[in-house]
Protein backbone atom coordinates (compact mmCIF):
# COMPACT_ATOMS: atom_id res chain seq x y z
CA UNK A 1 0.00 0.00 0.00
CA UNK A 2 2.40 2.22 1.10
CA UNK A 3 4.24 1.80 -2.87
CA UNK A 4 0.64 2.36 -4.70
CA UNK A 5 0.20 5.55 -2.09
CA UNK A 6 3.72 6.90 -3.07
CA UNK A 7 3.11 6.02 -7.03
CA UNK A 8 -0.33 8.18 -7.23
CA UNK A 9 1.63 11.42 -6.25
CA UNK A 10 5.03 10.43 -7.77
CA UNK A 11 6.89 11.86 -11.03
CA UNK A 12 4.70 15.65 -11.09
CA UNK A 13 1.45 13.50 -11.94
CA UNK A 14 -2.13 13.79 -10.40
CA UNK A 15 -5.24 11.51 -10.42
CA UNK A 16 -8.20 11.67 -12.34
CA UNK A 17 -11.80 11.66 -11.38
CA UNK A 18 -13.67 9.92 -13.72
CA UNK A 19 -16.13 8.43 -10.66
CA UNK A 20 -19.21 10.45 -11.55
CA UNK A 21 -22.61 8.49 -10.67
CA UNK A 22 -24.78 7.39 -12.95
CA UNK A 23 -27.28 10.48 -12.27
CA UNK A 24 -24.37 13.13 -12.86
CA UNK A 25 -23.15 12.01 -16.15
CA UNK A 26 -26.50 11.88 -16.74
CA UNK A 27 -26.84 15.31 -15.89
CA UNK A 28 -23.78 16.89 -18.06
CA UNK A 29 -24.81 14.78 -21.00
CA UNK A 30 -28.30 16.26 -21.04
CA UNK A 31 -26.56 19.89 -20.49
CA UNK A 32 -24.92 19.19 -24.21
CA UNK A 33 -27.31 17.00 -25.67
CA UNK A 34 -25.43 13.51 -25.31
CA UNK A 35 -27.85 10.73 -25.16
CA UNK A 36 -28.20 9.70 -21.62
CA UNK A 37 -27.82 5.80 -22.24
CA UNK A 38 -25.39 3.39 -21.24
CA UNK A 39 -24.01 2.88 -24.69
CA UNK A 40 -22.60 6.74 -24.10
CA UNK A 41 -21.02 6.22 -21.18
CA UNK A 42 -19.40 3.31 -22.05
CA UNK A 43 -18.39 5.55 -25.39
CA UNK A 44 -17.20 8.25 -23.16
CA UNK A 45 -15.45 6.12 -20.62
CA UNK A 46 -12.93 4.56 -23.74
CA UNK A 47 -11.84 7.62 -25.37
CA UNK A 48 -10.94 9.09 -21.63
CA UNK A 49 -9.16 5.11 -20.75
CA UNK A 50 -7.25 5.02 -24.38
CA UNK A 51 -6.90 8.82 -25.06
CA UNK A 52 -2.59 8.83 -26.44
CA UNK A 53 0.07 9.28 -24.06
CA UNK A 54 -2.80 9.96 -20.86
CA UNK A 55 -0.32 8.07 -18.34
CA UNK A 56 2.82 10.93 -19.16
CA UNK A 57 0.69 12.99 -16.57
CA UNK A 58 -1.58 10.95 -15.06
CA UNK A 59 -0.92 8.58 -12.07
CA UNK A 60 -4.70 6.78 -10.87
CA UNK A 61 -8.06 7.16 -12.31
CA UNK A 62 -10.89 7.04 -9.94
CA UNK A 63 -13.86 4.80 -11.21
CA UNK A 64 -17.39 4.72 -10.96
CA UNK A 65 -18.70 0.81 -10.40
CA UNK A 66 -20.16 0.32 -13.65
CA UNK A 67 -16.52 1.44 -15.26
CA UNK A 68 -14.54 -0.73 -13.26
CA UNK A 69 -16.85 -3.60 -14.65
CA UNK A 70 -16.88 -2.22 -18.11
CA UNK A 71 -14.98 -3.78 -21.40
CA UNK A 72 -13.83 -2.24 -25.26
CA UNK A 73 -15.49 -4.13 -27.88
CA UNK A 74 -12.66 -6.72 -27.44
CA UNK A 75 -13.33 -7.93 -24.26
CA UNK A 76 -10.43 -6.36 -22.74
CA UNK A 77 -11.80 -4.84 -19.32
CA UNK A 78 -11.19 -0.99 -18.95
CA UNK A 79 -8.91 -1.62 -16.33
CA UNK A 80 -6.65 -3.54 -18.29
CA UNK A 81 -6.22 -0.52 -20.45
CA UNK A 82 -5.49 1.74 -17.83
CA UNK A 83 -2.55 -0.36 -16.08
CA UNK A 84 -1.24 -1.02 -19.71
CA UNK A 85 -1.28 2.77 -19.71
CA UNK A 86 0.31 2.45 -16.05
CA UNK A 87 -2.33 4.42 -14.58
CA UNK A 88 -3.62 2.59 -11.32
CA UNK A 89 -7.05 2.21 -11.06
CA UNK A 90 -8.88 2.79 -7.82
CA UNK A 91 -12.98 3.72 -7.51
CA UNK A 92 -15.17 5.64 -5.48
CA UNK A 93 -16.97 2.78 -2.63
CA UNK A 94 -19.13 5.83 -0.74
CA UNK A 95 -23.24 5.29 -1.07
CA UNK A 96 -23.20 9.39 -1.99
CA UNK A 97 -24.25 12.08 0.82
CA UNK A 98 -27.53 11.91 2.03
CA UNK A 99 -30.13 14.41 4.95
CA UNK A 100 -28.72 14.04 7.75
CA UNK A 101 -31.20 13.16 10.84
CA UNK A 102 -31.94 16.31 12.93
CA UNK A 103 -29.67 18.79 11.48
CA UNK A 104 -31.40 20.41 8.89
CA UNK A 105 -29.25 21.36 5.77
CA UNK A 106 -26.59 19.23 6.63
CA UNK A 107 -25.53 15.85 4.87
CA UNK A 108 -24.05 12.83 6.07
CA UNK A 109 -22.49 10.53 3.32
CA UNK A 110 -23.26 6.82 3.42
CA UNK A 111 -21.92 3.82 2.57
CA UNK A 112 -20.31 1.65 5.04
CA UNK A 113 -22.74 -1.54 5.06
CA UNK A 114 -21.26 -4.06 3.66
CA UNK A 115 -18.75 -1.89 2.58
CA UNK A 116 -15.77 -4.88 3.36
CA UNK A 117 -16.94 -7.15 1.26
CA UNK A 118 -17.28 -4.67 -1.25
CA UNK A 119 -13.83 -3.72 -1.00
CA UNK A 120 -13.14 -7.48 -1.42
CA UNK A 121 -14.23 -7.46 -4.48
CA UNK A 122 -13.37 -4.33 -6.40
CA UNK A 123 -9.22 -5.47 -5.11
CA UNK A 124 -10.20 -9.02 -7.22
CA UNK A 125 -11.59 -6.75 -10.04
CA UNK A 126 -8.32 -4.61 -10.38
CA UNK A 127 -8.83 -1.66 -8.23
CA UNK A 128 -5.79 -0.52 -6.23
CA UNK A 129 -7.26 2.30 -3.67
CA UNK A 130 -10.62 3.71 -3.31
CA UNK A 131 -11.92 7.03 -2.48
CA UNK A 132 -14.33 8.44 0.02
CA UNK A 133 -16.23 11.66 -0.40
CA UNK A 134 -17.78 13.84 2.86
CA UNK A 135 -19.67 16.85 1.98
CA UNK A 136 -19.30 19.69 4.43
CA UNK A 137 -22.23 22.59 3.61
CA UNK A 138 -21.30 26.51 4.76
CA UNK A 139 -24.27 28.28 5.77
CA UNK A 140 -25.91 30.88 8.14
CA UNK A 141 -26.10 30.27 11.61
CA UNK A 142 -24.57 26.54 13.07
CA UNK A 143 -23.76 25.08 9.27
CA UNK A 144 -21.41 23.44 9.59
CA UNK A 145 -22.48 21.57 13.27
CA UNK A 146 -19.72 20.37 15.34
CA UNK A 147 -22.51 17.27 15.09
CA UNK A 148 -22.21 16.77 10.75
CA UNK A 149 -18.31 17.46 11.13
CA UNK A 150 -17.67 14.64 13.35
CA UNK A 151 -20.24 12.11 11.87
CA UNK A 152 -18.31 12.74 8.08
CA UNK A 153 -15.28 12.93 9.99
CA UNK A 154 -15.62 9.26 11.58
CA UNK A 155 -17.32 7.45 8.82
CA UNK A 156 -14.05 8.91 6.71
CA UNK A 157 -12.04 6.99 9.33
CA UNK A 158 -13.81 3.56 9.63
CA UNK A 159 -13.69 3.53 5.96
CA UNK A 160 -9.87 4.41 5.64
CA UNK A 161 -9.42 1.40 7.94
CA UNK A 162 -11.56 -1.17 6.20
CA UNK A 163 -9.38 0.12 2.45
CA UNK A 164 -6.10 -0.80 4.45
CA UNK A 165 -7.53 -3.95 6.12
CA UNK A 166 -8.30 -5.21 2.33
CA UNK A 167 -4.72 -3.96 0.66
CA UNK A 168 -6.66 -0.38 -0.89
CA UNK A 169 -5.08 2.72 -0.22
CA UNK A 170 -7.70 5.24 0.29
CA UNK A 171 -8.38 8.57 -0.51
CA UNK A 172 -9.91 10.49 2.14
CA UNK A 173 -11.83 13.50 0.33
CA UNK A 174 -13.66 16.07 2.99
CA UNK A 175 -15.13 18.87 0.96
CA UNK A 176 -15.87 22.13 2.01
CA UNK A 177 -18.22 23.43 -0.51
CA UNK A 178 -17.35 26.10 -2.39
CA UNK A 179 -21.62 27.22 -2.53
CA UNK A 180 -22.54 30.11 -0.58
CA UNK A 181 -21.19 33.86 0.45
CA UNK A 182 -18.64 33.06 2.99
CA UNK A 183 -15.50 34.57 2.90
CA UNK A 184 -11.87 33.04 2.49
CA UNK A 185 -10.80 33.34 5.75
CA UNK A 186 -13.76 31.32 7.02
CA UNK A 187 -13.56 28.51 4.65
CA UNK A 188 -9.57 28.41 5.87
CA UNK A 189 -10.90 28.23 9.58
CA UNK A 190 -13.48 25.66 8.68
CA UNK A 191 -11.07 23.36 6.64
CA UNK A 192 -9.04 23.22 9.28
CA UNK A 193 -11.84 22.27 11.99
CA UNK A 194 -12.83 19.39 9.30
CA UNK A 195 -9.09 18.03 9.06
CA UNK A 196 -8.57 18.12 12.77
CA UNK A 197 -11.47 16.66 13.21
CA UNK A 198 -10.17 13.89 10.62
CA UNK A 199 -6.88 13.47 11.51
CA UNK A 200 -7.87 12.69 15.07
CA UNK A 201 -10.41 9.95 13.82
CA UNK A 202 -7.84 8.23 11.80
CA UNK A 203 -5.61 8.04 14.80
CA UNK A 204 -8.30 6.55 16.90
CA UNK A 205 -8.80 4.30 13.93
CA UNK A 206 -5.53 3.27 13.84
CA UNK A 207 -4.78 4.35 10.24
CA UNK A 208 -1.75 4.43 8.57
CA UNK A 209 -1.13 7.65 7.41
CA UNK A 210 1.86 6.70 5.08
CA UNK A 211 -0.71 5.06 3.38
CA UNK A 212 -3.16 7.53 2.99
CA UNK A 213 -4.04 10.44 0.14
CA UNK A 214 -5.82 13.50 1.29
CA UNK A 215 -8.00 15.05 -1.27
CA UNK A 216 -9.41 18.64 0.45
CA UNK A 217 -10.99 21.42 -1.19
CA UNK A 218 -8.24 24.79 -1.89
CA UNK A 219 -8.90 27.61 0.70
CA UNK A 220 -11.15 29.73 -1.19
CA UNK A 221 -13.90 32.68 -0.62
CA UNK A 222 -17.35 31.19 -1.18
CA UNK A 223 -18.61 31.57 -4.83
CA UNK A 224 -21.45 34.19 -4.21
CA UNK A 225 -18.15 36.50 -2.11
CA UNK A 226 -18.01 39.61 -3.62
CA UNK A 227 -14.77 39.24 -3.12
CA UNK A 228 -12.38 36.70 -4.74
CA UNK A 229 -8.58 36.62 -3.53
CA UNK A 230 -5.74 36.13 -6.02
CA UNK A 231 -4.33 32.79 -6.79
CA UNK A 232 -1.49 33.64 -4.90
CA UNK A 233 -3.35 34.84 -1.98
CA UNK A 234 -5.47 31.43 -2.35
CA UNK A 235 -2.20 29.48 -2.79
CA UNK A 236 -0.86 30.78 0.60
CA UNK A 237 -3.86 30.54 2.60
CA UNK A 238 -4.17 26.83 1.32
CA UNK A 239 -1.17 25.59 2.16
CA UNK A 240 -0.86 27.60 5.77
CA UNK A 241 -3.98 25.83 6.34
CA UNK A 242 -2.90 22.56 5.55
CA UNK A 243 0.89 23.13 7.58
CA UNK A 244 -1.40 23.63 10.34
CA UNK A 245 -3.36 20.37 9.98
CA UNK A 246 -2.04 17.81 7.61
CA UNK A 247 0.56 15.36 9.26
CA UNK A 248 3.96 14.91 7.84
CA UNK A 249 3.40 11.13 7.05
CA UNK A 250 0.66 11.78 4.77
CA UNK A 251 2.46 11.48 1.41
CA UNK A 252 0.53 13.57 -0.63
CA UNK A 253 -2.17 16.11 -1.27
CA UNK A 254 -4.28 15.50 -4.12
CA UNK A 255 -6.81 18.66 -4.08
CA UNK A 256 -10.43 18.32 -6.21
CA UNK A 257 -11.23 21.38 -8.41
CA UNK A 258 -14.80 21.60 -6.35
CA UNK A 259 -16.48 23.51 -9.58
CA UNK A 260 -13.51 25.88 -10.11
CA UNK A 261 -12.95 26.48 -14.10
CA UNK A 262 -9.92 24.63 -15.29
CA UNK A 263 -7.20 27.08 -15.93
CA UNK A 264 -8.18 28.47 -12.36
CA UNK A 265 -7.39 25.23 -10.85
CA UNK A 266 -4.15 25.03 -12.68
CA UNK A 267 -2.79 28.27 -11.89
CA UNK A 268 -4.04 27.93 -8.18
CA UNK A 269 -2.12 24.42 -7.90
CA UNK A 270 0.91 26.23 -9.61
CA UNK A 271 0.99 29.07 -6.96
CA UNK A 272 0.76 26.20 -4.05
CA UNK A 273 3.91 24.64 -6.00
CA UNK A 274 5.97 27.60 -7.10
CA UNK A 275 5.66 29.71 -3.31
CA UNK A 276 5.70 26.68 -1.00
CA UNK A 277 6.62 23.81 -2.14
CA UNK A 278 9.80 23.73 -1.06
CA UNK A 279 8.13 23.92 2.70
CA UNK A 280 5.61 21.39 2.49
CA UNK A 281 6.33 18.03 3.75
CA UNK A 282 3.93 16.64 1.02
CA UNK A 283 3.10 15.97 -2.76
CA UNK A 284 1.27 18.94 -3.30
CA UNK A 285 -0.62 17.44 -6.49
CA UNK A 286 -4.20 17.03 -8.47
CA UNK A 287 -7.55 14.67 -8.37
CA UNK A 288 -9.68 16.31 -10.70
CA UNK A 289 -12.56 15.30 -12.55
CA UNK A 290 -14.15 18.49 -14.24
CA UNK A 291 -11.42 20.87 -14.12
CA UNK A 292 -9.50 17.81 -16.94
CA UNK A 293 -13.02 16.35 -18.52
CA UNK A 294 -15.18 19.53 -19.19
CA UNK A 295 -13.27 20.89 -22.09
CA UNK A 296 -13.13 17.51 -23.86
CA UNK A 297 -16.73 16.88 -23.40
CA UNK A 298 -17.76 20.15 -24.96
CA UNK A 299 -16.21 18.71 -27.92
CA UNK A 300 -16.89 15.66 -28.27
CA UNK A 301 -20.81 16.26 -27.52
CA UNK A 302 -21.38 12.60 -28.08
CA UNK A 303 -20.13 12.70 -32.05
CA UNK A 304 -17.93 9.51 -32.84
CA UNK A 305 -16.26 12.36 -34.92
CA UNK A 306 -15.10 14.56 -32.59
CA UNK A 307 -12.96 11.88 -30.45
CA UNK A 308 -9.69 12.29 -31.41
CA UNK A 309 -10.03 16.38 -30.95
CA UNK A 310 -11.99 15.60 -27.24
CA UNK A 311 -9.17 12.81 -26.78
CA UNK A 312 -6.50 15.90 -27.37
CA UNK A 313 -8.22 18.40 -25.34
CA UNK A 314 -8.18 15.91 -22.60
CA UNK A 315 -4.40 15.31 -22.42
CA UNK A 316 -3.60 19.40 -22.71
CA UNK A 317 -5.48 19.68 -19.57
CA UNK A 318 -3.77 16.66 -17.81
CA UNK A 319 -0.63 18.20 -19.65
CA UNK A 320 -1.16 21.77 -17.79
CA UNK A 321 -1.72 20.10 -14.27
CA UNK A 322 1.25 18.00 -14.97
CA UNK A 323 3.68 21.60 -15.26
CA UNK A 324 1.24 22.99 -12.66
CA UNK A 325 3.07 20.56 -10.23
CA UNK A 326 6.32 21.39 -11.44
CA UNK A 327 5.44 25.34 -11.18
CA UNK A 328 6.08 25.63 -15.00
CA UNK A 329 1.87 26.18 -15.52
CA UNK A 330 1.69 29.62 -17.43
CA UNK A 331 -1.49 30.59 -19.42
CA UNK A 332 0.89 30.72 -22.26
CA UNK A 333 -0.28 27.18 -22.43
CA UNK A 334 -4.09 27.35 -23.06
């Protein structure tokens, strides 16, 4: 575990999320008029898997279920093409967020029945580490409750130790949304309440942090804030936040673009990288889904046509994140 942990944030690369459910592709095929069938998803999910050169940048790909269980025309599974790519395939085991009891606007995500056996299974299927994602809501008066931190906070924990217990590394994902008016500053002391909170259930779980990937949101002002810091000013306030709160063991830091437009994310992740990365004990590195898939979607738009330019798009993006690591990202690039 500790080798597959080490791997996913090695050599400048990042992961990527390609664990939407079912309803959410759904969703951003309807947006651009894709037919929302299997047939496109499974189309969708093998230009991402075989798109050229895809493992120069990028180290894991997150999974939904029905992809790790998905095969090309061939027969050979979709995992098989992504570890002859040399990209490590792991997939997303939580049951999503749902209400949680008694605390109005709050969510609690679910999962953990019969999640071992699960895990079982997707490690005889190919996958290498899974990922976990808590939702964390900012909103007037007690939102977030001390109550809906701690909840996400342990089931994040019991679930990190059922990964190791079955050989998975897991990525532990608690998201501060980015929805709402709040300012910088409070999403930086809230992130830091949430991975305390964390860090201290995955000692009482008796985790092993060298085998662990975090995956938190960047410190930013909420997206209603009328007023939106500069990427360096969002690069510092990340990674103070994260000095403060993020063990040393932790290999890496593999932040999710949480609706943030691609070249933002890039240039945000290059800040982190070019003014302190020299200081942080960690891979300071990428898991995102959107902020690498959006632009190739808009092209291909479900046209058999349009794959090699959507397969091209797709890599540029990975590409960028790849120099955004190195602190080489400029927008020279786009």
């Amino acid at each position: 575990m500790m080798d597959i942990a080490t791997a996913l944030v090695a050599d400048d690369k990042g992961l990527l999320a390609m664990d939407e459910s079912t309803p959410t592709c759904n969703q951003r095929f309807a947006r651009l008029g894709i037919a929302e069938t299997p047939e496109a998803r499974q189309a969708y999910r093998e230009w991402i898997v075989t798109t050229p050169g895809l493992g120069e940048s990028i180290s894991g790909a997150i999974l939904h279920d029905e992809t790790l269980r998905q095969q090309m025309e061939d027969g050979t599974p979709l995992v098989g093409v992504l570890t002859a790519a040399r990209i490590i395939p792991g997939i997303k085991v939580d049951a999503g967020a749902k209400e949680m009891a008694g605390h109005p606007g709050e969510k609690i995500t679910e999962g953990l029945d019969g999640l071992r056996e699960r895990l079982h299974e997707y490690y005889q299927l190919g996958a290498r580490f899974a990922k976990w994602r808590a939702v964390i809501a900012v909103g007037d008066g007690n939102i977030p409750s001390r109550a809906c931190i701690a909840a996400n906070a342990h089931a994040l924990a019991r679930y990190a130790a059922l990964c190791q217990e079955q050989g998975l590394v897991p990525i532990i994902e608690p998201e501060v949304l980015m929805d709402g008016g709040h300012s910088l500053a409070c999403c930086g002391t809230l992130t830091e309440n949430v991975l305390f909170t964390v860090f201290q259930q995955l000692h009482i779980q008796h985790v092993m942090l060298e085998c662990v990937i975090l995956k938190p949101n960047m410190v930013v002002a909420g997206l209603a804030c009328p007023r939106q810091e500069s990427v360096d000013e969002v690069a510092d306030a990340t990674v103070t936040c994260l000095l403060r709160c993020v063990p040393a063991a932790v290999p890496g830091i593999a932040f999710l673009s949480g609706g943030q437009s691609a070249e933002l994310a890039s240039a945000r992740l290059n800040a982190m990288n070019v003014r302190c990365g020299p200081r942080a004990p960690w891979a300071l590195a990428f898991s995102f889904a959107r902020a690498i898939q959006q632009p190739a979607l808009e092209i291909w738009r479900g046209d058999e046509a349009n794959v090699l330019a959507a397969q091209q798009a797709l890599y540029h993006r990975a590409r960028c994140n790849r120099a955004a690591r190195r602190g080489e990202y400029a927008g020279a690039m786009e």
